[in-house]
C-alpha atoms as a PDB file:
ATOM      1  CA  UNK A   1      84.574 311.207 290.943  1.00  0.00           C
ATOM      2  CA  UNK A   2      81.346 312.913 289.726  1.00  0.00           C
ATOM      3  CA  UNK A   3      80.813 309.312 287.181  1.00  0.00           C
ATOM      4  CA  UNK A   4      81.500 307.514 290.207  1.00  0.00           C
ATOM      5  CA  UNK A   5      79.070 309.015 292.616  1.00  0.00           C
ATOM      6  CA  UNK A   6      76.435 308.585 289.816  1.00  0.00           C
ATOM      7  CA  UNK A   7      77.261 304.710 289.372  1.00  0.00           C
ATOM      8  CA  UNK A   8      76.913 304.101 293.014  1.00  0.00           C
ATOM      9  CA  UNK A   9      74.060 306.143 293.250  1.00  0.00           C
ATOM     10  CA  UNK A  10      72.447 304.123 290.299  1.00  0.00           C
ATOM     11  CA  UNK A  11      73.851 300.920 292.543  1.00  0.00           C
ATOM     12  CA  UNK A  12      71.784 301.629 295.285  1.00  0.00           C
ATOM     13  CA  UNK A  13      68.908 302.536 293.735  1.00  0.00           C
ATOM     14  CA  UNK A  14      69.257 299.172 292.082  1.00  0.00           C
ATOM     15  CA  UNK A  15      69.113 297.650 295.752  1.00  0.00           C
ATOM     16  CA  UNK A  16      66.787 299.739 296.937  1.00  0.00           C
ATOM     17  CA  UNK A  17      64.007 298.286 294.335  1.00  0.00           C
ATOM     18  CA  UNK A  18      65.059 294.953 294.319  1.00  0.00           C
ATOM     19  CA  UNK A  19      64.556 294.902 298.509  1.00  0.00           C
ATOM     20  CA  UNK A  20      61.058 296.318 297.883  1.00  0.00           C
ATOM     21  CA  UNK A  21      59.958 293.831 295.138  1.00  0.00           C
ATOM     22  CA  UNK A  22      61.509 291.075 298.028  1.00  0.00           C
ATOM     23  CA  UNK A  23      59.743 292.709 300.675  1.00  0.00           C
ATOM     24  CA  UNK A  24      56.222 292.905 298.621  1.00  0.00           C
ATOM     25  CA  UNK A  25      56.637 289.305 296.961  1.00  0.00           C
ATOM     26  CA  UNK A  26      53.903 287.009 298.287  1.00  0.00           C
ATOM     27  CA  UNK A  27      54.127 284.239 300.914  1.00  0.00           C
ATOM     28  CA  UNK A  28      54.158 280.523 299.666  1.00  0.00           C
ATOM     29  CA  UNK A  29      50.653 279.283 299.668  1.00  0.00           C
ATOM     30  CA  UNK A  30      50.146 277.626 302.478  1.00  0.00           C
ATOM     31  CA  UNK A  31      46.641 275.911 301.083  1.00  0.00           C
ATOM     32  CA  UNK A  32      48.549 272.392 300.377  1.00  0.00           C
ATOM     33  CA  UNK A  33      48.891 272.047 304.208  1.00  0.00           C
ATOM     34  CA  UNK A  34      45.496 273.296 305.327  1.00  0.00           C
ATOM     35  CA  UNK A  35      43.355 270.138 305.681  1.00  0.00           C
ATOM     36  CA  UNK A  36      39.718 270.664 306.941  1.00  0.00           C
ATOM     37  CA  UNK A  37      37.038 267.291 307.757  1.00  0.00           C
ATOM     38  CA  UNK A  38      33.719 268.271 307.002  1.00  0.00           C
ATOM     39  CA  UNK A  39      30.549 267.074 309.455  1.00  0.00           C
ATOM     40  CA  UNK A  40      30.402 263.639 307.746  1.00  0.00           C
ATOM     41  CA  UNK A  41      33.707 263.440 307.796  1.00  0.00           C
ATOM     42  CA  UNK A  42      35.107 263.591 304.336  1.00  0.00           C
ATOM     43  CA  UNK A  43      38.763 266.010 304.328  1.00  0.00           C
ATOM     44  CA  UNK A  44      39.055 269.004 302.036  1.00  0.00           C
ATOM     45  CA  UNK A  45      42.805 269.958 301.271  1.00  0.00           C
ATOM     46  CA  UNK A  46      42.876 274.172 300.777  1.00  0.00           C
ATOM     47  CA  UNK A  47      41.264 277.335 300.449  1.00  0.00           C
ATOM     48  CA  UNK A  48      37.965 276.360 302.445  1.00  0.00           C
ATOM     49  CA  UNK A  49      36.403 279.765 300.708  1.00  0.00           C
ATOM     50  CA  UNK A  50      37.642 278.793 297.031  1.00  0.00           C
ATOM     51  CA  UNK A  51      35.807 279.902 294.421  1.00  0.00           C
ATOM     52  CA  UNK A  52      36.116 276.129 293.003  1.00  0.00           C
ATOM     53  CA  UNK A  53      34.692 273.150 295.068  1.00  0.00           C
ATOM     54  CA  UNK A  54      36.211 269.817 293.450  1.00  0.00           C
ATOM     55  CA  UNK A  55      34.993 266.585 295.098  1.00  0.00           C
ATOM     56  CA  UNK A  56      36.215 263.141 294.122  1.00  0.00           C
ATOM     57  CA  UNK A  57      34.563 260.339 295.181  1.00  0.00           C
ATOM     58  CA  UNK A  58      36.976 257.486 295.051  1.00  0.00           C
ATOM     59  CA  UNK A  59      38.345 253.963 296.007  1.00  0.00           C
ATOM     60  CA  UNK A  60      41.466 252.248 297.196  1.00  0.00           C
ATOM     61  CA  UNK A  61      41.181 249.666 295.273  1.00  0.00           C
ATOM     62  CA  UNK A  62      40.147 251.277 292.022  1.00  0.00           C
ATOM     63  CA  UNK A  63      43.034 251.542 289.455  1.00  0.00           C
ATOM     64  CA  UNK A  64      41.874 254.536 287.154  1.00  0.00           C
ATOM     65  CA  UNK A  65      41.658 256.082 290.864  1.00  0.00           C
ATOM     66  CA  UNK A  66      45.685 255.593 291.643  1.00  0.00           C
ATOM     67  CA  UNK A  67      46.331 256.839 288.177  1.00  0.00           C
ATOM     68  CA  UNK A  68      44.684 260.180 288.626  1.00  0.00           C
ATOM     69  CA  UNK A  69      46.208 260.417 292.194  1.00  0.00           C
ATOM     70  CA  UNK A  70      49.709 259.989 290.883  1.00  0.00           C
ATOM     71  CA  UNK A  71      49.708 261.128 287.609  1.00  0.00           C
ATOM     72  CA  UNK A  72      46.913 264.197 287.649  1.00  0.00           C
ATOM     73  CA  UNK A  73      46.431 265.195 291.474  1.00  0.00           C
ATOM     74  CA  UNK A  74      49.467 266.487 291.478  1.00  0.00           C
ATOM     75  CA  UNK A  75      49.119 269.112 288.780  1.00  0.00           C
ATOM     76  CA  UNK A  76      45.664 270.012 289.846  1.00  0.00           C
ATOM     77  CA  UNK A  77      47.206 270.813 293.707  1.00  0.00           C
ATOM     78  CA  UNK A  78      50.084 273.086 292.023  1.00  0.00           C
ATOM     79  CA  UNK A  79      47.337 274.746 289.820  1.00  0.00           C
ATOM     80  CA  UNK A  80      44.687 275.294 291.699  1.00  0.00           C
ATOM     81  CA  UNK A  81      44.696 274.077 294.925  1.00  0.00           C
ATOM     82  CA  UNK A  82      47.807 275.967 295.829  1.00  0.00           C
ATOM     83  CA  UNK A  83      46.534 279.254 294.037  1.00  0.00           C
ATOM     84  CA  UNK A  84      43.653 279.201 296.040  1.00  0.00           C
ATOM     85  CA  UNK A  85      41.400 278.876 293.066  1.00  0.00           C
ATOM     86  CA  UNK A  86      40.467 275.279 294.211  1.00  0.00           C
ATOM     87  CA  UNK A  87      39.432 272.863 297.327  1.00  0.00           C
ATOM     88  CA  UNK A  88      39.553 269.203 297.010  1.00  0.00           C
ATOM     89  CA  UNK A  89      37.427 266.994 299.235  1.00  0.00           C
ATOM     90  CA  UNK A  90      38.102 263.430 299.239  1.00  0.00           C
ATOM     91  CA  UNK A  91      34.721 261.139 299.758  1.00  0.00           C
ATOM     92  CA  UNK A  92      34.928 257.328 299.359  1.00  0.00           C
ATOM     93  CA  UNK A  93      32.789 255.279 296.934  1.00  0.00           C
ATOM     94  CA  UNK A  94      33.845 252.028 298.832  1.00  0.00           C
ATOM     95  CA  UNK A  95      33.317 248.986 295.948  1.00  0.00           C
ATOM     96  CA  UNK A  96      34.262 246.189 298.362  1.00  0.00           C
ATOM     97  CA  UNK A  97      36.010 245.104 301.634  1.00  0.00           C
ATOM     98  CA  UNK A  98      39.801 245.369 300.756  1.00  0.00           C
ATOM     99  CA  UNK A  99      38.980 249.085 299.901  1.00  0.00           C
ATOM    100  CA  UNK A 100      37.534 249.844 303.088  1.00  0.00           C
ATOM    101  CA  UNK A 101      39.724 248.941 304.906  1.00  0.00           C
ATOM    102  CA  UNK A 102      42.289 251.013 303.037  1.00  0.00           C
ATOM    103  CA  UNK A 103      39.525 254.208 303.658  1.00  0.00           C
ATOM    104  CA  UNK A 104      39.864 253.226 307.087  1.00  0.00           C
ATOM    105  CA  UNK A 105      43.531 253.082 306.970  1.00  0.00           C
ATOM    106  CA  UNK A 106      43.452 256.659 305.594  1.00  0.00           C
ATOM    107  CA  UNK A 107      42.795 258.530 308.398  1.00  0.00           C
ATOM    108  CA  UNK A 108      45.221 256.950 311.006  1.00  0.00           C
ATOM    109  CA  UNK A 109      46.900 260.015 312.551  1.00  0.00           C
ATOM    110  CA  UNK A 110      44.519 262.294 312.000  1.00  0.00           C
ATOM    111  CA  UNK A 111      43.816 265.174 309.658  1.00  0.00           C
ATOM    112  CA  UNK A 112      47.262 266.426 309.008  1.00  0.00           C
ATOM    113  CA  UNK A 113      48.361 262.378 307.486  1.00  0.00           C
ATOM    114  CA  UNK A 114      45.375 261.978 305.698  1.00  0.00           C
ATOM    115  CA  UNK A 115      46.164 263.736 302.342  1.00  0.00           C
ATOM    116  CA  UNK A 116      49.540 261.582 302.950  1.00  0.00           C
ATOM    117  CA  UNK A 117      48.332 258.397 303.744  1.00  0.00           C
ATOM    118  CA  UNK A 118      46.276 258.602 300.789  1.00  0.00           C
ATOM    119  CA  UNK A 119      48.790 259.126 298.687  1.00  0.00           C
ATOM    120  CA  UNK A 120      51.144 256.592 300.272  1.00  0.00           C
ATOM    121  CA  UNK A 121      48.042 253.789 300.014  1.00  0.00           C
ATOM    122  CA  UNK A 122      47.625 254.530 296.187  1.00  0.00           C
ATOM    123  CA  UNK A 123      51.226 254.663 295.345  1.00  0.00           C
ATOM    124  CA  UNK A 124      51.570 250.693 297.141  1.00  0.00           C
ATOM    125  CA  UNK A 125      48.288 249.689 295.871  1.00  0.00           C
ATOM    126  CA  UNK A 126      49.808 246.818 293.696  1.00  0.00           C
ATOM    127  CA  UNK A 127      51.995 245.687 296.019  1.00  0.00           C
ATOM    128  CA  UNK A 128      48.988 245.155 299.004  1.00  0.00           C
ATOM    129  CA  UNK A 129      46.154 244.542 296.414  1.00  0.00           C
ATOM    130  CA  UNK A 130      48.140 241.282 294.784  1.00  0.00           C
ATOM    131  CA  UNK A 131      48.137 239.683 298.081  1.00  0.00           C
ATOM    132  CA  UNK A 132      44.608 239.555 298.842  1.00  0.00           C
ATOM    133  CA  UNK A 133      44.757 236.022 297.377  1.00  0.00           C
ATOM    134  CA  UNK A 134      46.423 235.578 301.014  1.00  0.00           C
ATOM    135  CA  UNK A 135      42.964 236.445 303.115  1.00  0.00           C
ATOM    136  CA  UNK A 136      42.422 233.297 304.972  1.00  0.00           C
ATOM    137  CA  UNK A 137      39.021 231.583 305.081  1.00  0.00           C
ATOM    138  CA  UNK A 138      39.131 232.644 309.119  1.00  0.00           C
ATOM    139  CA  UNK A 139      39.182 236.171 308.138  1.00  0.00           C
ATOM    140  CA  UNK A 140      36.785 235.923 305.593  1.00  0.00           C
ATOM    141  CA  UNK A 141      34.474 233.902 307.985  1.00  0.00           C
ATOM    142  CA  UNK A 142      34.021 237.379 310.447  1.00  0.00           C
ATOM    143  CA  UNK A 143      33.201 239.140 307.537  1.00  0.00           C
ATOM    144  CA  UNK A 144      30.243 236.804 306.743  1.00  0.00           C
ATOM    145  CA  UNK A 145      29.774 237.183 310.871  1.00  0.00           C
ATOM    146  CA  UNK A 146      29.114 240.799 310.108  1.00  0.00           C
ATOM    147  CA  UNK A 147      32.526 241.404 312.398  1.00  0.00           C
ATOM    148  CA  UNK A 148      34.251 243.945 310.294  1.00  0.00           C
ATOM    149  CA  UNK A 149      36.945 245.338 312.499  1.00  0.00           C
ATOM    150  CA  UNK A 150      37.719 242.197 312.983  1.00  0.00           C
ATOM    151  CA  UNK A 151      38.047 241.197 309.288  1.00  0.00           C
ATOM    152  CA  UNK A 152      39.605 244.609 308.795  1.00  0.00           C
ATOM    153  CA  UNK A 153      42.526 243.359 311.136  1.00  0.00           C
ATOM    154  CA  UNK A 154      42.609 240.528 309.717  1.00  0.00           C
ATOM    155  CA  UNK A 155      43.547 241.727 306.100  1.00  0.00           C
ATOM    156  CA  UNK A 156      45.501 244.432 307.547  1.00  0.00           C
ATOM    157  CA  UNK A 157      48.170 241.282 308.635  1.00  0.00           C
ATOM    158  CA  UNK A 158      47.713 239.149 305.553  1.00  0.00           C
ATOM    159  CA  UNK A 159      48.197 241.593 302.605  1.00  0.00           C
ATOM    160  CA  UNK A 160      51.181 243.192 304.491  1.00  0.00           C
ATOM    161  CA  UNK A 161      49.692 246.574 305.347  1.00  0.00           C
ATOM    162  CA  UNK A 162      51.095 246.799 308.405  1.00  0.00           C
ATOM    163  CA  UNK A 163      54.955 247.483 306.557  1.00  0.00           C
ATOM    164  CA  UNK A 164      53.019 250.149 304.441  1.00  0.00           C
ATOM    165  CA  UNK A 165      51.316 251.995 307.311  1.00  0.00           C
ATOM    166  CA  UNK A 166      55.031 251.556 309.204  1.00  0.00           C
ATOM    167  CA  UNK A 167      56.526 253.773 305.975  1.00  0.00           C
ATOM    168  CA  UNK A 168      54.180 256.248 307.794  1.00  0.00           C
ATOM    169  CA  UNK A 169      55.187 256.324 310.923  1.00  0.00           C
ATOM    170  CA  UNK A 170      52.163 254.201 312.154  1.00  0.00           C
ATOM    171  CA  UNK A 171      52.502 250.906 313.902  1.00  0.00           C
ATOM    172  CA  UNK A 172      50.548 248.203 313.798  1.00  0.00           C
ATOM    173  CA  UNK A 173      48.632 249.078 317.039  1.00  0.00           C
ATOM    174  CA  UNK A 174      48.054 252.227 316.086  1.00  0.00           C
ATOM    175  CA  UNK A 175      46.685 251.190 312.945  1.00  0.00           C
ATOM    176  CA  UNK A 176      44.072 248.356 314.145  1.00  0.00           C
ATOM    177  CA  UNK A 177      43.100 250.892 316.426  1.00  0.00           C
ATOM    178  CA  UNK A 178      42.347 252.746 313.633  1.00  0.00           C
ATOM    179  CA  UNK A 179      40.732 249.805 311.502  1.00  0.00           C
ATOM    180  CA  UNK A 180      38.367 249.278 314.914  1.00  0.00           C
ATOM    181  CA  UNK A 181      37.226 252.775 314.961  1.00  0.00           C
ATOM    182  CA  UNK A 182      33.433 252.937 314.749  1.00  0.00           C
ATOM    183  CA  UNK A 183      32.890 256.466 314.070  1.00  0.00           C
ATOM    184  CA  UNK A 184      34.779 256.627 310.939  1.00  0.00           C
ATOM    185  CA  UNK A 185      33.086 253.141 309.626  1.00  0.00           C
ATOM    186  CA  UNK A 186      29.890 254.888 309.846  1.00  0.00           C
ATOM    187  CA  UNK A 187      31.140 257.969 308.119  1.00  0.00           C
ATOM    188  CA  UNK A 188      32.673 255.758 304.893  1.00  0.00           C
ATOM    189  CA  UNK A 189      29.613 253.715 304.694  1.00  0.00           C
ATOM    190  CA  UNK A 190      27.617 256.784 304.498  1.00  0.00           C
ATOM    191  CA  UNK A 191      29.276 258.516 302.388  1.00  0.00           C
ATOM    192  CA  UNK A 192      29.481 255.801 300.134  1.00  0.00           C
ATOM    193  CA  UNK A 193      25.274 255.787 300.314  1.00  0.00           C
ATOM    194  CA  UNK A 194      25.521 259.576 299.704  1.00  0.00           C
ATOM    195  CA  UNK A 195      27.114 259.280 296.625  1.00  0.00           C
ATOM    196  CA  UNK A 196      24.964 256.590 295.232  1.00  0.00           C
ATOM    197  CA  UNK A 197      22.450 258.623 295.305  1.00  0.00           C
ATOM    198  CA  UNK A 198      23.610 261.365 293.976  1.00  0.00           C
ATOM    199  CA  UNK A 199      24.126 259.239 291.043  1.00  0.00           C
ATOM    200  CA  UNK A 200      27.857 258.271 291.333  1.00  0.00           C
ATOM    201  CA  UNK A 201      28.569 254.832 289.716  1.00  0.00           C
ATOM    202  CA  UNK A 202      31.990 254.721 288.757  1.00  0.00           C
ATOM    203  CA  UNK A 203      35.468 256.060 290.366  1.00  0.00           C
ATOM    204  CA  UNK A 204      36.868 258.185 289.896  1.00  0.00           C
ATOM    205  CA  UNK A 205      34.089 260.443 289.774  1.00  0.00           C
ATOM    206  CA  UNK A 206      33.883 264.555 290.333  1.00  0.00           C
ATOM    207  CA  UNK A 207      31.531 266.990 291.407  1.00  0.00           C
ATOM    208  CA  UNK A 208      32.650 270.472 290.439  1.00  0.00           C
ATOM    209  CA  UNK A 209      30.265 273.126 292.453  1.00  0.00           C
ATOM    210  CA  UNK A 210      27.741 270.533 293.174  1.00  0.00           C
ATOM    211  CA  UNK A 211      27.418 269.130 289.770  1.00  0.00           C
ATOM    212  CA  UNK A 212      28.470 265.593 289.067  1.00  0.00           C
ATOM    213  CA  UNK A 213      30.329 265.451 286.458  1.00  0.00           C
ATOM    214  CA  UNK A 214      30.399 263.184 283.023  1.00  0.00           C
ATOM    215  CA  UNK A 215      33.277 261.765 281.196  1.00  0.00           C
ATOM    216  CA  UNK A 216      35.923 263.932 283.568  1.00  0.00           C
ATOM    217  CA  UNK A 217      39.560 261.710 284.172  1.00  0.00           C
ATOM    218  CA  UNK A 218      42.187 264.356 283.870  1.00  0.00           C
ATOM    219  CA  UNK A 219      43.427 268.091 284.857  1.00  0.00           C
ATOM    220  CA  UNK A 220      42.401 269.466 281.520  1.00  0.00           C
ATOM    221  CA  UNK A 221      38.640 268.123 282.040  1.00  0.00           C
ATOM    222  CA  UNK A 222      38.734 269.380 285.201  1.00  0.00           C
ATOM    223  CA  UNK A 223      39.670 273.170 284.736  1.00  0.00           C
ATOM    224  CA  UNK A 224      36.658 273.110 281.652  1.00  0.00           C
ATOM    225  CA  UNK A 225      34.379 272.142 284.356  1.00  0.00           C
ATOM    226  CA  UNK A 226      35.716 275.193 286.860  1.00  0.00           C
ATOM    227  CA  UNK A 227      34.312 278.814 286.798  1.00  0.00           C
END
């Protein structure tokens, strides 16, 4: 009996510290959902007080761009964005008319699909960018007009982005709405002036605490750049 009350005492014991090391165990992070939009309206995905600022300036129809987003973004969220060591702010470096209306495209839904969308837009890109052979010469004409929205739309229809956006639960009314709003064209186009001159000429490019950086294309180049 005496061996028996000793090996259920050592049970509970047992129990006892495996409940507390439950009980103390940390929450999952919850910086991969928190998505802030700074005052020109670029969106920053975690910690807004991380010790780490990372800002990529970027464009839809860049291809080095979609290869960091799917093959390095990832790791760099799980490493440091969801540690809290890490934000990442998205700005766009828009290199021609196709892409911005993919930045536009971006932030249909608001803050919470951004991060999403972008993702979604990158991971299509060479399904929607081969068919801009199908932009009509009416489309392209309201361009030259100097009516974007309305070439926006346009291309939206004829390179089949309309299905994509749909994959996000946005339909194509919501989405020209989207593609017409003036508030956001001004805050691409600016940013895209911003990071000119600040000396960004290429995409994917990366500040790292408000230094642009040279010669940086993966998660390893990144974290060397990082205090």
């Amino acid at each position: 009996m005496s061996h028996m009350k000793k090996y259920l005492g050592a049970v509970l014991v047992g129990v006892a510290a495996l409940s507390t090391t439950l009980v103390a165990a940390p929450a999952p992070s919850q910086w991969l959902s928190t998505v802030t939009v700074t005052a020109k309206g670029a969106h920053v995905l975690g910690n807004p007080a991380a010790p780490n600022k990372v800002v990529e300036y970027l464009s839809y129809t860049c291809g080095h761009c979609a290869d960091f987003e799917m093959n390095e973004a990832p790791a760099f969220k799980t490493q440091f964005v969801a540690t809290g060591k890490a934000s990442l702010e998205i700005r766009n470096m828009v290199l021609n008319p196709v892409d911005l209306t993919a930045a536009m495209l971006a932030r249909c839904g608001g803050k919470a699909k951004f991060f999403g969308n972008h993702r979604h837009l990158f991971s299509t890109q060479a399904t929607w960018l081969g068919k801009t052979k199908n932009i009509s010469a009416a489309t392209q004409a309201k361009l030259k007009a100097q009516d974007y929205a309305g070439f926006m739309i346009g291309t939206f229809d004829e390179i089949g982005l309309g299905a994509i956006m749909q994959q996000r639960g946005i339909t194509p009314a919501q989405a020209k709405a989207c593609l017409a709003d003036k508030t956001a064209l001004k805050n691409i186009i600016s940013m895209t002036e911003s990071g000119s001159a600040l000396g960004v000429r290429g995409t994917p490019s990366f500040l790292v605490n408000g230094v642009l950086q040279d010669h940086v294309h993966n998660v390893a180049e990144l974290q060397a750049a990082m205090k």
